[in-house]
PDB file of N, CA and C in Angstrom:
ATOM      1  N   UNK A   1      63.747  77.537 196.741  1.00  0.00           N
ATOM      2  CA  UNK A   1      62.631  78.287 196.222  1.00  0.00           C
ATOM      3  C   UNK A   1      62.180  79.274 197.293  1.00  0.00           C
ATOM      4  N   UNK A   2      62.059  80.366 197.104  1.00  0.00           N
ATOM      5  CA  UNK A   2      61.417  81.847 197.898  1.00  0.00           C
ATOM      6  C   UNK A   2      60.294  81.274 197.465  1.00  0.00           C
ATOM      7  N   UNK A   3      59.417  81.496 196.738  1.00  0.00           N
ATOM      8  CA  UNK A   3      58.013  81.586 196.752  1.00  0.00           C
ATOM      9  C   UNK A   3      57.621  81.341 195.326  1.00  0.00           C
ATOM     10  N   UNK A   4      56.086  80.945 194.821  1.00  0.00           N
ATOM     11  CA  UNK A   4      55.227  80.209 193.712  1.00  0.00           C
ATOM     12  C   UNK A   4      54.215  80.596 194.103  1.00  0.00           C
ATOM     13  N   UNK A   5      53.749  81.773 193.017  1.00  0.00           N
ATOM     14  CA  UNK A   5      52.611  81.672 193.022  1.00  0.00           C
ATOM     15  C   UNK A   5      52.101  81.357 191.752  1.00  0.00           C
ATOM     16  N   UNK A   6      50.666  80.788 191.585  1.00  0.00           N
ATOM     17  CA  UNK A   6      49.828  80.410 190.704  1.00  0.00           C
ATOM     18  C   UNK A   6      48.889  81.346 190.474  1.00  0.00           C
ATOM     19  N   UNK A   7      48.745  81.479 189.112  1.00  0.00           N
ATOM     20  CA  UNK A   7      47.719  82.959 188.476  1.00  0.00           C
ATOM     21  C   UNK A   7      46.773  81.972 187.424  1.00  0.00           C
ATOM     22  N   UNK A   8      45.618  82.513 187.201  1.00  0.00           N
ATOM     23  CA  UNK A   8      44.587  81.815 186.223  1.00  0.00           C
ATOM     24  C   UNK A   8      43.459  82.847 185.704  1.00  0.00           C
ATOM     25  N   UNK A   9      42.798  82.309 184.801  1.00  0.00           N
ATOM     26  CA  UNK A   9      41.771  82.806 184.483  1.00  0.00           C
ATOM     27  C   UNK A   9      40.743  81.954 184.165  1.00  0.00           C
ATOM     28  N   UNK A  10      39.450  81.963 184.342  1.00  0.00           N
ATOM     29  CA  UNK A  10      38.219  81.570 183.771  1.00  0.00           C
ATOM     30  C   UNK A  10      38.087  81.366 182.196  1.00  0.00           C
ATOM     31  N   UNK A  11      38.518  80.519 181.397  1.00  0.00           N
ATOM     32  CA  UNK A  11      38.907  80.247 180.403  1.00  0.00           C
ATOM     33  C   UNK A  11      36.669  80.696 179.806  1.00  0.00           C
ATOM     34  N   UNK A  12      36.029  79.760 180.269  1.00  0.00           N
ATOM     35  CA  UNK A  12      34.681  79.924 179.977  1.00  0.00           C
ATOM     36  C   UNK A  12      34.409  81.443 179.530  1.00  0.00           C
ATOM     37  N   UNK A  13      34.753  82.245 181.253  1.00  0.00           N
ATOM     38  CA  UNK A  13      34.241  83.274 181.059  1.00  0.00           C
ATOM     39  C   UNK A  13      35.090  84.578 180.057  1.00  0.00           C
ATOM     40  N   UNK A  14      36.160  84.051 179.876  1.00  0.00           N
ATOM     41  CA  UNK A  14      36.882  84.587 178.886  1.00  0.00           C
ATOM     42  C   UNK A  14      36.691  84.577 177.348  1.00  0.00           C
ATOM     43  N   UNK A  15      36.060  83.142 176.762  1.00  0.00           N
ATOM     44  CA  UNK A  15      35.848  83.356 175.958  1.00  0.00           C
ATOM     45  C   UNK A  15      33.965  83.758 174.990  1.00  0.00           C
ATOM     46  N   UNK A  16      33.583  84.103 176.782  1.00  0.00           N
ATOM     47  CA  UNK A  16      32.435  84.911 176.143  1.00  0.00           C
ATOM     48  C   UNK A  16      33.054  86.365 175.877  1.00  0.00           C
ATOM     49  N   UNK A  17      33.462  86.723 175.704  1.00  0.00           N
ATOM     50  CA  UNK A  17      33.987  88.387 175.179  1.00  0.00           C
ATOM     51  C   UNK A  17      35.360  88.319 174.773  1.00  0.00           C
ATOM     52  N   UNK A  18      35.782  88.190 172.900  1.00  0.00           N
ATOM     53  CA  UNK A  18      36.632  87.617 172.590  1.00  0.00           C
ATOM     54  C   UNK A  18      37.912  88.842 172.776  1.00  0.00           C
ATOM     55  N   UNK A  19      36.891  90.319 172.669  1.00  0.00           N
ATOM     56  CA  UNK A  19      37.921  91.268 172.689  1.00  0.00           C
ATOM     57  C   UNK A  19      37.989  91.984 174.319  1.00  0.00           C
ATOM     58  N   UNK A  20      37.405  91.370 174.924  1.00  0.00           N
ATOM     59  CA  UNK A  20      37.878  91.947 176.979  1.00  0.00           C
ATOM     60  C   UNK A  20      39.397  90.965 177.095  1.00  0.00           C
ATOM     61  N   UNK A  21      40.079  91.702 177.739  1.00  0.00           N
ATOM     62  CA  UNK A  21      40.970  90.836 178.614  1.00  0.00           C
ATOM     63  C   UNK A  21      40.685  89.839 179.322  1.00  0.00           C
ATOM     64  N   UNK A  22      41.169  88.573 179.649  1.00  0.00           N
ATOM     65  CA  UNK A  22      40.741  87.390 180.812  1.00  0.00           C
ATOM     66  C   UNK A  22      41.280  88.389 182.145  1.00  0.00           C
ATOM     67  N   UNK A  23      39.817  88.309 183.128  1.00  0.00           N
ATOM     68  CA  UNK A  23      40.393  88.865 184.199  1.00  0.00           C
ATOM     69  C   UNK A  23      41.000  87.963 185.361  1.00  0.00           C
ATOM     70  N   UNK A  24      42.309  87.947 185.849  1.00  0.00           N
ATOM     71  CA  UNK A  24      43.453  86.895 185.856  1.00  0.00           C
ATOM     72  C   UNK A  24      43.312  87.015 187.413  1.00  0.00           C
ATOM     73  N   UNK A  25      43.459  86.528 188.403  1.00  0.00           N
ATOM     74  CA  UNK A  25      43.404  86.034 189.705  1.00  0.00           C
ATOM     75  C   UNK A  25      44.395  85.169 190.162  1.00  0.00           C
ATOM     76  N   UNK A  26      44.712  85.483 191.491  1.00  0.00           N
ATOM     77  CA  UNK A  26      45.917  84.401 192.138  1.00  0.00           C
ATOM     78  C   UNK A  26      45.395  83.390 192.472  1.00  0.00           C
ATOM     79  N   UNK A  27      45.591  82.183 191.983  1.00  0.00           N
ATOM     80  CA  UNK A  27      45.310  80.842 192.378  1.00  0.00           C
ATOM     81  C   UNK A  27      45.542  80.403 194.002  1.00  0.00           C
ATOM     82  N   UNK A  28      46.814  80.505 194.091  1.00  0.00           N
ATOM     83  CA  UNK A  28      47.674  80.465 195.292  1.00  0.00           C
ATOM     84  C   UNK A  28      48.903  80.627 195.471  1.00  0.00           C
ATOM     85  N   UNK A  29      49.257  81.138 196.459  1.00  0.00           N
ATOM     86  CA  UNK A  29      50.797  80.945 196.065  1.00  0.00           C
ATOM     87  C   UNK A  29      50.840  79.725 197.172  1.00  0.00           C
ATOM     88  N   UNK A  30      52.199  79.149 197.184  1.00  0.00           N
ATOM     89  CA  UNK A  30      53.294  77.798 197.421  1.00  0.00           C
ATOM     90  C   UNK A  30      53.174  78.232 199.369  1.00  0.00           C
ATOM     91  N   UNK A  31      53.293  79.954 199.496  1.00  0.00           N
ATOM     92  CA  UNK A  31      54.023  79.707 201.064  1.00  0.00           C
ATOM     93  C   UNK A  31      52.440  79.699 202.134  1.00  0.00           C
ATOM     94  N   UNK A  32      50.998  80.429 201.343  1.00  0.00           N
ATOM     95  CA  UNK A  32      50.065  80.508 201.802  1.00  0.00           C
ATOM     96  C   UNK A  32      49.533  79.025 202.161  1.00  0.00           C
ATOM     97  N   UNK A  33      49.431  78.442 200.923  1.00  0.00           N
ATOM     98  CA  UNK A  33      48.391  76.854 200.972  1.00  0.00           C
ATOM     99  C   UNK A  33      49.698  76.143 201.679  1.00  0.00           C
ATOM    100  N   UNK A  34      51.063  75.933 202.001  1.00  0.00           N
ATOM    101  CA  UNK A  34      51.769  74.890 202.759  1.00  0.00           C
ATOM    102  C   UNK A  34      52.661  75.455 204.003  1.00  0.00           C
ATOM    103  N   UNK A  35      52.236  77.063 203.811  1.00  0.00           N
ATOM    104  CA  UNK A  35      52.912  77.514 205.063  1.00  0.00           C
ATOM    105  C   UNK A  35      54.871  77.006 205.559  1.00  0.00           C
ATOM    106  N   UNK A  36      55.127  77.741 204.672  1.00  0.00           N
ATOM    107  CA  UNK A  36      56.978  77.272 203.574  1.00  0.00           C
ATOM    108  C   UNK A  36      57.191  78.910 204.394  1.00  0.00           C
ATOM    109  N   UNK A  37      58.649  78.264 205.188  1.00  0.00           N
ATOM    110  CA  UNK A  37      59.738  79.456 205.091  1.00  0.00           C
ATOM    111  C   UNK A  37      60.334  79.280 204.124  1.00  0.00           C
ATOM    112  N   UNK A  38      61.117  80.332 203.712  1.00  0.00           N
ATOM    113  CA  UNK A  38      62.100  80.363 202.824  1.00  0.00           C
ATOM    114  C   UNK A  38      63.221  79.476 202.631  1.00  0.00           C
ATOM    115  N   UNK A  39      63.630  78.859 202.282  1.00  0.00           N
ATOM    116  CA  UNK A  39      65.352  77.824 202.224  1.00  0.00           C
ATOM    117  C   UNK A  39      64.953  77.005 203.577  1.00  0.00           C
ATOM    118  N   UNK A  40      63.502  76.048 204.183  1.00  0.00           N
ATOM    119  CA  UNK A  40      63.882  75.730 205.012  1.00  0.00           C
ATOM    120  C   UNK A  40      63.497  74.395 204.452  1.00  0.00           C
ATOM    121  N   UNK A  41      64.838  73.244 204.337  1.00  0.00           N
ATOM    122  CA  UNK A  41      64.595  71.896 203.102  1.00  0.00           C
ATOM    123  C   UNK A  41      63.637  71.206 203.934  1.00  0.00           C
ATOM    124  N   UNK A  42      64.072  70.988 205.551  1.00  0.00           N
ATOM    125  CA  UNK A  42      63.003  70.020 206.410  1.00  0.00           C
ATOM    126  C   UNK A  42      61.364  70.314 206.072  1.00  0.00           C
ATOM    127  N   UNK A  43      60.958  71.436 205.718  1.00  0.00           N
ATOM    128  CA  UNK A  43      59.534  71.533 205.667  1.00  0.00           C
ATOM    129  C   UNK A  43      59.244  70.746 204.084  1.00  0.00           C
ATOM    130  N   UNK A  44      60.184  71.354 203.239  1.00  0.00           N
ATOM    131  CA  UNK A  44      60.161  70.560 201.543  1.00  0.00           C
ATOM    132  C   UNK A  44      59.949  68.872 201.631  1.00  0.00           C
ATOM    133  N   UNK A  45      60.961  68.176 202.560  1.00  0.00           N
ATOM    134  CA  UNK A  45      60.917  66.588 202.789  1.00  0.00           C
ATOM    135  C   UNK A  45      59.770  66.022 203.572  1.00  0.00           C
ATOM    136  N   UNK A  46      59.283  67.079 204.079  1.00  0.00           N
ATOM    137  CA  UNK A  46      58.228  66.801 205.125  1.00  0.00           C
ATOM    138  C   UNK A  46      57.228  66.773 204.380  1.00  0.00           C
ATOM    139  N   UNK A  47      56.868  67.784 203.483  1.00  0.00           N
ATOM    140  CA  UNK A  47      55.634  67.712 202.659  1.00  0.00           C
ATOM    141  C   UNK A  47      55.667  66.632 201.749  1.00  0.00           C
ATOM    142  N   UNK A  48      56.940  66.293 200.956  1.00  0.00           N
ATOM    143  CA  UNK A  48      57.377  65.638 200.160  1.00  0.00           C
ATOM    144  C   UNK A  48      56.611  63.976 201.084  1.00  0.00           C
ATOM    145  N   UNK A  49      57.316  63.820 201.922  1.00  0.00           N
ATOM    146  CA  UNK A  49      56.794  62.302 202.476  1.00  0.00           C
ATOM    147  C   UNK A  49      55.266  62.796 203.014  1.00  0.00           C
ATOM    148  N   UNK A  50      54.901  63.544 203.691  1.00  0.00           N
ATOM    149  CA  UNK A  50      53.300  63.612 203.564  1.00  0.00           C
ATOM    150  C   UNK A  50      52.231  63.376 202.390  1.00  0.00           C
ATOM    151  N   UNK A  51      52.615  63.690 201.113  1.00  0.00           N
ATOM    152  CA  UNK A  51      52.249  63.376 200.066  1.00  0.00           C
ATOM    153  C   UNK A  51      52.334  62.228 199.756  1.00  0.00           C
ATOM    154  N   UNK A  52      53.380  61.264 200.231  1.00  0.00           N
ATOM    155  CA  UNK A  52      53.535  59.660 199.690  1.00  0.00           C
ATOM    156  C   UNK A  52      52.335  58.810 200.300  1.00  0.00           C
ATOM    157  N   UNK A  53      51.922  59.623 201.526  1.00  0.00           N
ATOM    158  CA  UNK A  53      51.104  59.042 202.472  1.00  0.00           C
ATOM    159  C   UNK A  53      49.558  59.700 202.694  1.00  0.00           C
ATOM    160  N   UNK A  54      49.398  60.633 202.070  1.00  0.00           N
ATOM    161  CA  UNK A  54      48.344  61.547 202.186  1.00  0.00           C
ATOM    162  C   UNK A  54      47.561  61.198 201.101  1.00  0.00           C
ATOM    163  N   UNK A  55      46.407  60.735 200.615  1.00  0.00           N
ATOM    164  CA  UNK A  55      45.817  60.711 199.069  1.00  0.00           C
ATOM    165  C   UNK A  55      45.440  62.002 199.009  1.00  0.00           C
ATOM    166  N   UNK A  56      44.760  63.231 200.009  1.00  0.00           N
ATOM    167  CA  UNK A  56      43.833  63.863 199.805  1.00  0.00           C
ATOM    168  C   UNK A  56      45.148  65.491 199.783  1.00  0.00           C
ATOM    169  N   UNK A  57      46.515  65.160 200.506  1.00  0.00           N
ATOM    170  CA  UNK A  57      47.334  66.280 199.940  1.00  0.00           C
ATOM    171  C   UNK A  57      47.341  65.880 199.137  1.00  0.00           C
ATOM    172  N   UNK A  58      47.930  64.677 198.481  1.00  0.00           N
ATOM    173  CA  UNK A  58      47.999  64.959 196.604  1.00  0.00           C
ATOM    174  C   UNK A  58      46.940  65.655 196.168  1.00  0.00           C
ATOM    175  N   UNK A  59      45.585  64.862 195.936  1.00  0.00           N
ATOM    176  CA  UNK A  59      44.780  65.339 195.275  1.00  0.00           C
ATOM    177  C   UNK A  59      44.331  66.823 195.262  1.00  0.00           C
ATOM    178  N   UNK A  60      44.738  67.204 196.462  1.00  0.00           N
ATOM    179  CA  UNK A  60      44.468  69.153 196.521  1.00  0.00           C
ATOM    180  C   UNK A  60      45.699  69.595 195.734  1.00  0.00           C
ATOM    181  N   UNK A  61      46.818  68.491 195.494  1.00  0.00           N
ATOM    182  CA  UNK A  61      48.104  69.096 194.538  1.00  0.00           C
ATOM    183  C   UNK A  61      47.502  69.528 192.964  1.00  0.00           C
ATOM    184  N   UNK A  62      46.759  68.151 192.846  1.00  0.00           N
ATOM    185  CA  UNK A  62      46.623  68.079 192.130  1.00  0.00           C
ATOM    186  C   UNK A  62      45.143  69.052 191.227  1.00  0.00           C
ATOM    187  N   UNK A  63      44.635  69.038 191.886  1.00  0.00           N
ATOM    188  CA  UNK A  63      43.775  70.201 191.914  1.00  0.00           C
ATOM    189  C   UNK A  63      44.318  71.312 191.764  1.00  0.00           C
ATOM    190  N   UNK A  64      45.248  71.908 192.096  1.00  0.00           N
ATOM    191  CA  UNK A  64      45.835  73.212 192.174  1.00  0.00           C
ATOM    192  C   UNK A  64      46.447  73.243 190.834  1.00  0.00           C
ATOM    193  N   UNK A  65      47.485  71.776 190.025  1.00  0.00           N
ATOM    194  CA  UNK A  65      47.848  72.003 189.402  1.00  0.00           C
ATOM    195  C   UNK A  65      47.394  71.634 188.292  1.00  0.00           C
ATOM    196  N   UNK A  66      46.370  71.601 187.889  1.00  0.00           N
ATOM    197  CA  UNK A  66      45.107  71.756 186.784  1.00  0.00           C
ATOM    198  C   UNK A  66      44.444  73.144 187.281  1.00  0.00           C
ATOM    199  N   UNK A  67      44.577  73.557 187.523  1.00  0.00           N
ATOM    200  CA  UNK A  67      44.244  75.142 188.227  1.00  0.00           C
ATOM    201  C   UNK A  67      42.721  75.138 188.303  1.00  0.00           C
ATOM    202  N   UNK A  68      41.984  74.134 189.068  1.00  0.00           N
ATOM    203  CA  UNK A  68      40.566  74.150 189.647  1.00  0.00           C
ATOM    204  C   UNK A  68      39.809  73.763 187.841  1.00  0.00           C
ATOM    205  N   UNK A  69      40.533  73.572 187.009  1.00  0.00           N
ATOM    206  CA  UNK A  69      39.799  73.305 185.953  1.00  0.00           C
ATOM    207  C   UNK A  69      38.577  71.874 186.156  1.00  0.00           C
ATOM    208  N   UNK A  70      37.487  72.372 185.391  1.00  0.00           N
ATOM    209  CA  UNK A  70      35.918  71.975 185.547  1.00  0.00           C
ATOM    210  C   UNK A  70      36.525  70.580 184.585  1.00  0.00           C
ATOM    211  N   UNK A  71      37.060  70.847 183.706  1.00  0.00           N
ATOM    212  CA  UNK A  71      37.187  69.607 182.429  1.00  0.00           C
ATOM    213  C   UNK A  71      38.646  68.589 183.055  1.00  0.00           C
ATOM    214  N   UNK A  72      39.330  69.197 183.423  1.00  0.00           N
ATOM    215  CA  UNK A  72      40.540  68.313 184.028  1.00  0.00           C
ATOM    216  C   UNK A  72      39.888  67.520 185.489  1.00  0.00           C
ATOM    217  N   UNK A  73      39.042  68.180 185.967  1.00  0.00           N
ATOM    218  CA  UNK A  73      38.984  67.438 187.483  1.00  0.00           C
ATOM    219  C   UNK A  73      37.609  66.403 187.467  1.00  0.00           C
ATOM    220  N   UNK A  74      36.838  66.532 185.954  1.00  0.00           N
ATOM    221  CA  UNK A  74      36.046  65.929 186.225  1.00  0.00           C
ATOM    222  C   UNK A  74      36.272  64.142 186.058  1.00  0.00           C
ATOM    223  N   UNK A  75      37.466  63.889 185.832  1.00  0.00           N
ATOM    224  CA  UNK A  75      37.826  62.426 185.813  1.00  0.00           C
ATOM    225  C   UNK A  75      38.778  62.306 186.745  1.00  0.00           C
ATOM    226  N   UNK A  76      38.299  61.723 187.919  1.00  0.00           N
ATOM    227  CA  UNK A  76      39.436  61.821 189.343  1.00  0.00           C
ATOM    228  C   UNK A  76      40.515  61.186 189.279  1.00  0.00           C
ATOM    229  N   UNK A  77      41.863  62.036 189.352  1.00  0.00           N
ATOM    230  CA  UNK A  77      42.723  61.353 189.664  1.00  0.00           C
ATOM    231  C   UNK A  77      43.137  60.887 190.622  1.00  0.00           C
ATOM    232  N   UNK A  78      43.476  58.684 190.006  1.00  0.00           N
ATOM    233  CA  UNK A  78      43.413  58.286 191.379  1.00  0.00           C
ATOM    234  C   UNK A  78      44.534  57.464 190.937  1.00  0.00           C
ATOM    235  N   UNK A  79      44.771  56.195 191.451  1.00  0.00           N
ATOM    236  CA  UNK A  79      46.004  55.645 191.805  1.00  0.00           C
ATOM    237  C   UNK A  79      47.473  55.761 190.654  1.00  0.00           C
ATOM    238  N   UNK A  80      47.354  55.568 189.826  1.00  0.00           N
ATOM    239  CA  UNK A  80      47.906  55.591 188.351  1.00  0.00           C
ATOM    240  C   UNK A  80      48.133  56.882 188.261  1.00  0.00           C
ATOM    241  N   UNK A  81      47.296  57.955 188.355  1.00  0.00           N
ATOM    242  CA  UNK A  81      47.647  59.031 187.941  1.00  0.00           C
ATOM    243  C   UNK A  81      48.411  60.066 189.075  1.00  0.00           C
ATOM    244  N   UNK A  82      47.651  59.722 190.357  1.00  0.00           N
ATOM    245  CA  UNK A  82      48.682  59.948 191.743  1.00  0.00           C
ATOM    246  C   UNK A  82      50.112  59.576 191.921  1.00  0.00           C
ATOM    247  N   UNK A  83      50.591  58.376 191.380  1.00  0.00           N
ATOM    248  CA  UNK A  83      51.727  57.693 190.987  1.00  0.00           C
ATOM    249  C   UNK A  83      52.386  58.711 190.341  1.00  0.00           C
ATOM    250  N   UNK A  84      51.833  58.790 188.971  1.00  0.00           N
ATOM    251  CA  UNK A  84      52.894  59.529 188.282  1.00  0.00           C
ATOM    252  C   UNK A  84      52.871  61.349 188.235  1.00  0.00           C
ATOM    253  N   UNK A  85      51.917  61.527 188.988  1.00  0.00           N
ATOM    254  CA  UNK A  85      52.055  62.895 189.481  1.00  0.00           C
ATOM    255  C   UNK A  85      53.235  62.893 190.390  1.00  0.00           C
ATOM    256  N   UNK A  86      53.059  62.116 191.527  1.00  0.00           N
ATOM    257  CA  UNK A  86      54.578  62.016 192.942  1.00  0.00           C
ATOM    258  C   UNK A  86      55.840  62.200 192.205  1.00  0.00           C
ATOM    259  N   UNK A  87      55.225  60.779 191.433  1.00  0.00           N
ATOM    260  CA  UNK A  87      56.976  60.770 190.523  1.00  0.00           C
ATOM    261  C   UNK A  87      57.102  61.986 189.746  1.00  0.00           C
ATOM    262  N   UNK A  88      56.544  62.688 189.255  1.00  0.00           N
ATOM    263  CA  UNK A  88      56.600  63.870 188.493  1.00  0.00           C
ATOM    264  C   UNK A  88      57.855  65.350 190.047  1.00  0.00           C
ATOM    265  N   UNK A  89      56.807  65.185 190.902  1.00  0.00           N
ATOM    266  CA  UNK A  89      56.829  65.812 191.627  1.00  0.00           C
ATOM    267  C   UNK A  89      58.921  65.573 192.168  1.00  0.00           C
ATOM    268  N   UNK A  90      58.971  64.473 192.485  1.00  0.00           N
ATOM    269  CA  UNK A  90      60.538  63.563 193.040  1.00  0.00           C
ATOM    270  C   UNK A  90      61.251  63.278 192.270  1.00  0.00           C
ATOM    271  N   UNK A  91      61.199  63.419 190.780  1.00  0.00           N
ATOM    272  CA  UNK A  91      62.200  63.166 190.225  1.00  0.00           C
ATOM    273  C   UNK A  91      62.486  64.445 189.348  1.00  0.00           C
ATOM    274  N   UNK A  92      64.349  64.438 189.595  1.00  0.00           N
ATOM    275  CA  UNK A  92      64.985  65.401 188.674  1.00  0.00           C
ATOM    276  C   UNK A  92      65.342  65.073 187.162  1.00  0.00           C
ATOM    277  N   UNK A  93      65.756  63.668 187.213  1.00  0.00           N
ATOM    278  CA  UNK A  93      66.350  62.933 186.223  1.00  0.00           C
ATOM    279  C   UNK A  93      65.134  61.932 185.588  1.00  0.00           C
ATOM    280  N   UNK A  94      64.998  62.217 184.051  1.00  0.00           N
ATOM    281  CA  UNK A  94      64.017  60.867 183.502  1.00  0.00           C
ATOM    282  C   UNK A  94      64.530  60.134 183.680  1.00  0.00           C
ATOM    283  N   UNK A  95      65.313  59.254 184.221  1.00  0.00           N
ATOM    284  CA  UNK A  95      65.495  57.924 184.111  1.00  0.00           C
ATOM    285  C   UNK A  95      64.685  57.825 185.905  1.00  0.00           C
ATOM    286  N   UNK A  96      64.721  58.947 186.448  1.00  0.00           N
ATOM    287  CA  UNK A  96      63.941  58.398 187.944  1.00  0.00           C
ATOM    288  C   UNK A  96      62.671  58.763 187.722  1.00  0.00           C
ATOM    289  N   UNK A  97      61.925  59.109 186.772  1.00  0.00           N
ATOM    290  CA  UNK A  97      60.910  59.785 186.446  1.00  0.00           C
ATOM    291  C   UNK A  97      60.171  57.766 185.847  1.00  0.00           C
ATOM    292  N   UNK A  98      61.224  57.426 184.808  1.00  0.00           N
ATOM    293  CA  UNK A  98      60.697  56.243 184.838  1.00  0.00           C
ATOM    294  C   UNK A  98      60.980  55.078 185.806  1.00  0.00           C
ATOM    295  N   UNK A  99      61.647  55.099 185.902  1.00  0.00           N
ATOM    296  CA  UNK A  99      61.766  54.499 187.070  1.00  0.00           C
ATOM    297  C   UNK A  99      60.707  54.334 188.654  1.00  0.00           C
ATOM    298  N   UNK A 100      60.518  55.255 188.909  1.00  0.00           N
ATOM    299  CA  UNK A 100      59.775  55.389 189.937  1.00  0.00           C
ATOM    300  C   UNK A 100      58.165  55.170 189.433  1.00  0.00           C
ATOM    301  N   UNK A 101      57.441  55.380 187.755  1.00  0.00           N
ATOM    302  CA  UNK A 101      56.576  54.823 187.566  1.00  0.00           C
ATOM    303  C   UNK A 101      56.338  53.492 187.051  1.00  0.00           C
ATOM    304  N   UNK A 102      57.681  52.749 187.023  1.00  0.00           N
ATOM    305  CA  UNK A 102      57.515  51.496 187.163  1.00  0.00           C
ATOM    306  C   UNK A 102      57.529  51.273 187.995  1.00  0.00           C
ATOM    307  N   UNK A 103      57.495  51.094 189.188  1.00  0.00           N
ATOM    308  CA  UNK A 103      57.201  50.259 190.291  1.00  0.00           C
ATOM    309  C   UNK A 103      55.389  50.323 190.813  1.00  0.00           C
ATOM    310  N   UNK A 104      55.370  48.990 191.587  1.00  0.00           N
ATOM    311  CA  UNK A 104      54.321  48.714 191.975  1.00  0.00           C
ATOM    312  C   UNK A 104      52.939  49.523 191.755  1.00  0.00           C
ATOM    313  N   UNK A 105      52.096  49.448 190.793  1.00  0.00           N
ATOM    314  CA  UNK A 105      50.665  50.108 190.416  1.00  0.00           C
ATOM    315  C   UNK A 105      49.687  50.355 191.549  1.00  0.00           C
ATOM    316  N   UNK A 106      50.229  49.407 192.534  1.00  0.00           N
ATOM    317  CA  UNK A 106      48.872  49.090 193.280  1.00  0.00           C
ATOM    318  C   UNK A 106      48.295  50.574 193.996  1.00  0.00           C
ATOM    319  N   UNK A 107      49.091  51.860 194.073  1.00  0.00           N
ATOM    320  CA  UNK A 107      48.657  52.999 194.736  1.00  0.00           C
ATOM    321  C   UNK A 107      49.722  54.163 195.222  1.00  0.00           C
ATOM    322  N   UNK A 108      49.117  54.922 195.470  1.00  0.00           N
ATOM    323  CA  UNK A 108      50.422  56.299 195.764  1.00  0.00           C
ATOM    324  C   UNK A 108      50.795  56.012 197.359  1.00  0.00           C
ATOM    325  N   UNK A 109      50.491  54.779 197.893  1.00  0.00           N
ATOM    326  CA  UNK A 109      50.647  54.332 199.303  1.00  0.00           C
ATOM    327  C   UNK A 109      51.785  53.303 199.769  1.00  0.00           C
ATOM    328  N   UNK A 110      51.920  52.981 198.577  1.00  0.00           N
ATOM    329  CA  UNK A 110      52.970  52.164 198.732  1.00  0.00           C
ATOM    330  C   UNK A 110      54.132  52.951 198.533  1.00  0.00           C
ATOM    331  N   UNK A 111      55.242  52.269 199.065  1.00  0.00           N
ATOM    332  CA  UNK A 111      56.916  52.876 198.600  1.00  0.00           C
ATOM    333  C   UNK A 111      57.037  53.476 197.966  1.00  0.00           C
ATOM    334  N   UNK A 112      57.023  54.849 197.984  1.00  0.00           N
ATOM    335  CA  UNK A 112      57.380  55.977 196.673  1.00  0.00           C
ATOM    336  C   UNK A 112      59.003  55.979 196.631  1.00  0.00           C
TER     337      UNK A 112
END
């Protein structure tokens, strides 16, 4: 991956004026918020296992990827849903997609 960026709009303030355009803003991009060279995999595995171990990188993942939404963030995602965000995140194949959310509930701290 070269680069990801994330674009959004104010859904609220959009639908006070049904005929204006949503005025659309960069969320973030991928190389600003994790500071990513290009093709370099060690920084990808690095973040990758920082996340197994980090609650509060996930949760800024996860934040980002509800795009700062008021209605998505107001029920915190926490162990269960950190779980299957990672696994979302690490697996290519559904069968590791389930797989990896069967194992152990107890938290995104244990053995990913």
């Amino acid at each position: 991956m070269l680069e990801s960026e994330q674009w959004t709009f104010n859904l609220s303030e959009a639908n006070q004026d049904p005929y204006s355009s949503p005025k659309w803003y960069k969320l973030y991009s991928f190389s600003d918020i994790y500071g990513f060279e290009p093709f370099n995999l060690p920084q990808y595995q690095n973040l990758i296992h920082n996340m197994s171990i980090n609650e509060q990188l996930l949760q800024n993942y996860h934040r980002l990827q509800v795009r700062n939404s008021t209605a998505a963030l107001r029920t915190k995602c926490e162990d269960g849903c950190l779980r299957n965000l990672f696994c979302g995140i690490i697996s290519v194949e559904y069968e590791d997609l389930i797989e990896c959310r069967k194992q152990k509930q107890s938290g995104v701290h244990d053995e990913l």
